[in-house]
C-alpha atoms as a PDB file:
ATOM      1  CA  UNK A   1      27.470 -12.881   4.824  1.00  0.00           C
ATOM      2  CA  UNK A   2      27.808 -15.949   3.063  1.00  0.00           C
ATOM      3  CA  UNK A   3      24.271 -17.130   3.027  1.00  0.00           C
ATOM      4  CA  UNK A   4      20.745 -15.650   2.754  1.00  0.00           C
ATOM      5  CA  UNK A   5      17.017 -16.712   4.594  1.00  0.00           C
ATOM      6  CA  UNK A   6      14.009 -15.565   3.697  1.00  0.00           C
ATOM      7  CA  UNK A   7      11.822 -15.764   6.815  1.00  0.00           C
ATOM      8  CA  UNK A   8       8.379 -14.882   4.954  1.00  0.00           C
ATOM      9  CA  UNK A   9       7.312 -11.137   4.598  1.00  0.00           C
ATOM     10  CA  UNK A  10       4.111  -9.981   5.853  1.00  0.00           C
ATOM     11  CA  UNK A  11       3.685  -6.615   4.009  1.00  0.00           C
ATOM     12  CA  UNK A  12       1.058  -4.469   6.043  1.00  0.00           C
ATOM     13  CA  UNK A  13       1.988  -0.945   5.022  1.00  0.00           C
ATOM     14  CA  UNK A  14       1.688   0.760   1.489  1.00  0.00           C
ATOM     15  CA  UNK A  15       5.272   2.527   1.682  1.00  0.00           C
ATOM     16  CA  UNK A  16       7.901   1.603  -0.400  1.00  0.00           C
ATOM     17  CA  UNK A  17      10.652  -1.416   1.111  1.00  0.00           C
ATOM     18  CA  UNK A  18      13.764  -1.362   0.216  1.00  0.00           C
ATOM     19  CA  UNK A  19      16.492  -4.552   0.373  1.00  0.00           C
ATOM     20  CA  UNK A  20      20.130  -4.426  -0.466  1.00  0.00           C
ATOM     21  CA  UNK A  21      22.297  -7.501  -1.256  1.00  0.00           C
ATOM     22  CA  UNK A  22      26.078  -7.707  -1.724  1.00  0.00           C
ATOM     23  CA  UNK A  23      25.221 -10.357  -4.309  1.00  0.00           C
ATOM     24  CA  UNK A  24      22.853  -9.395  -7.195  1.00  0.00           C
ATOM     25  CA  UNK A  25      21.985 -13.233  -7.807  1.00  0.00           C
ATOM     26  CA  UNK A  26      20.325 -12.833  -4.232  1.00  0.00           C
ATOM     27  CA  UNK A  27      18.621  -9.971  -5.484  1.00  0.00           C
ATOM     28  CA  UNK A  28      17.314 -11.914  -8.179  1.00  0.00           C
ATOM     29  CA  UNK A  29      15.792 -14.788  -5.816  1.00  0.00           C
ATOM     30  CA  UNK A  30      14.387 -12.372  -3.714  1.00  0.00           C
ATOM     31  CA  UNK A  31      12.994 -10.688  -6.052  1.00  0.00           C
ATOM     32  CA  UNK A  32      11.255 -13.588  -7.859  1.00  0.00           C
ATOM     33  CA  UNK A  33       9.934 -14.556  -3.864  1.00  0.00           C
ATOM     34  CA  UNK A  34       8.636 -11.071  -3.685  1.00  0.00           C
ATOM     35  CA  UNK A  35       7.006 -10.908  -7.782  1.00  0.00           C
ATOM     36  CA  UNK A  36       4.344 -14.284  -6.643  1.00  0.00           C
ATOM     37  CA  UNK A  37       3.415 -12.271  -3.614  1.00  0.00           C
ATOM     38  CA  UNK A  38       3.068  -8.411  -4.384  1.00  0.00           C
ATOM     39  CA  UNK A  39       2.053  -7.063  -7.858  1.00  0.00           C
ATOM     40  CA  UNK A  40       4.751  -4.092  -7.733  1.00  0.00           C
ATOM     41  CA  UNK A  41       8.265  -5.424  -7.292  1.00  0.00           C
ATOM     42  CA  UNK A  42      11.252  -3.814  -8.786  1.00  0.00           C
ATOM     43  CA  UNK A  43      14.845  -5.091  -9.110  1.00  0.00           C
ATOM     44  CA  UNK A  44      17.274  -2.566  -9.445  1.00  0.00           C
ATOM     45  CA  UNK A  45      21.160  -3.865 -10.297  1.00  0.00           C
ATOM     46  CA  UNK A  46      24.118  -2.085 -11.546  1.00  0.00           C
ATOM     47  CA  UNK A  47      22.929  -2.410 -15.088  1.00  0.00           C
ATOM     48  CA  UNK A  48      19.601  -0.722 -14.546  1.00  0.00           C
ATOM     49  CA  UNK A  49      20.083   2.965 -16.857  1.00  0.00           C
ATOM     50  CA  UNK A  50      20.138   5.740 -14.756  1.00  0.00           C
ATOM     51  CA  UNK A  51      16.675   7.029 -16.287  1.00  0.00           C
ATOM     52  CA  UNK A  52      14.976   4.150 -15.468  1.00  0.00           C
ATOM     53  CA  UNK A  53      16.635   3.532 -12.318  1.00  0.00           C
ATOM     54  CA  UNK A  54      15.363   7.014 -11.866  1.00  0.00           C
ATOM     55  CA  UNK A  55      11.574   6.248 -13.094  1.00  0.00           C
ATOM     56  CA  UNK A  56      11.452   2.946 -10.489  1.00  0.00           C
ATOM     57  CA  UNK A  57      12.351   4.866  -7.672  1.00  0.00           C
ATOM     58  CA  UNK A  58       9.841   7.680  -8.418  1.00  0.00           C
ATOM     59  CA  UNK A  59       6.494   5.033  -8.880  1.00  0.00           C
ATOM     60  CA  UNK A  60       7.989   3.872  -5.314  1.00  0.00           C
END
């Protein structure tokens, strides 16, 4: 997939979402999209340290 849309979330449950991306720059939009919207966002990339790759998916 070349090219990514963002069709507008409507979060209306309190579990934890997960998105993959093959690119981590679309992580990094999405995640900026997500940050104005909901208070708890995490980004988690191949440089994220196990441990606190670890602690982010716990608080999920």
């Amino acid at each position: 997939m070349r090219e990514w849309v963002y069709y507008g979330a409507y979060r209306t449950s309190s579990k934890p979402v997960l998105v993959l991306t093959s690119l981590v720059k679309h992580a990094e939009a999405l995640h900026e999209i997500a940050r104005v919207k909901w208070d708890e966002v995490a980004l988690v990339t191949g440089v994220v340290k196990g441990g606190e790759r670890e602690t982010i998916f716990k608080r999920g």
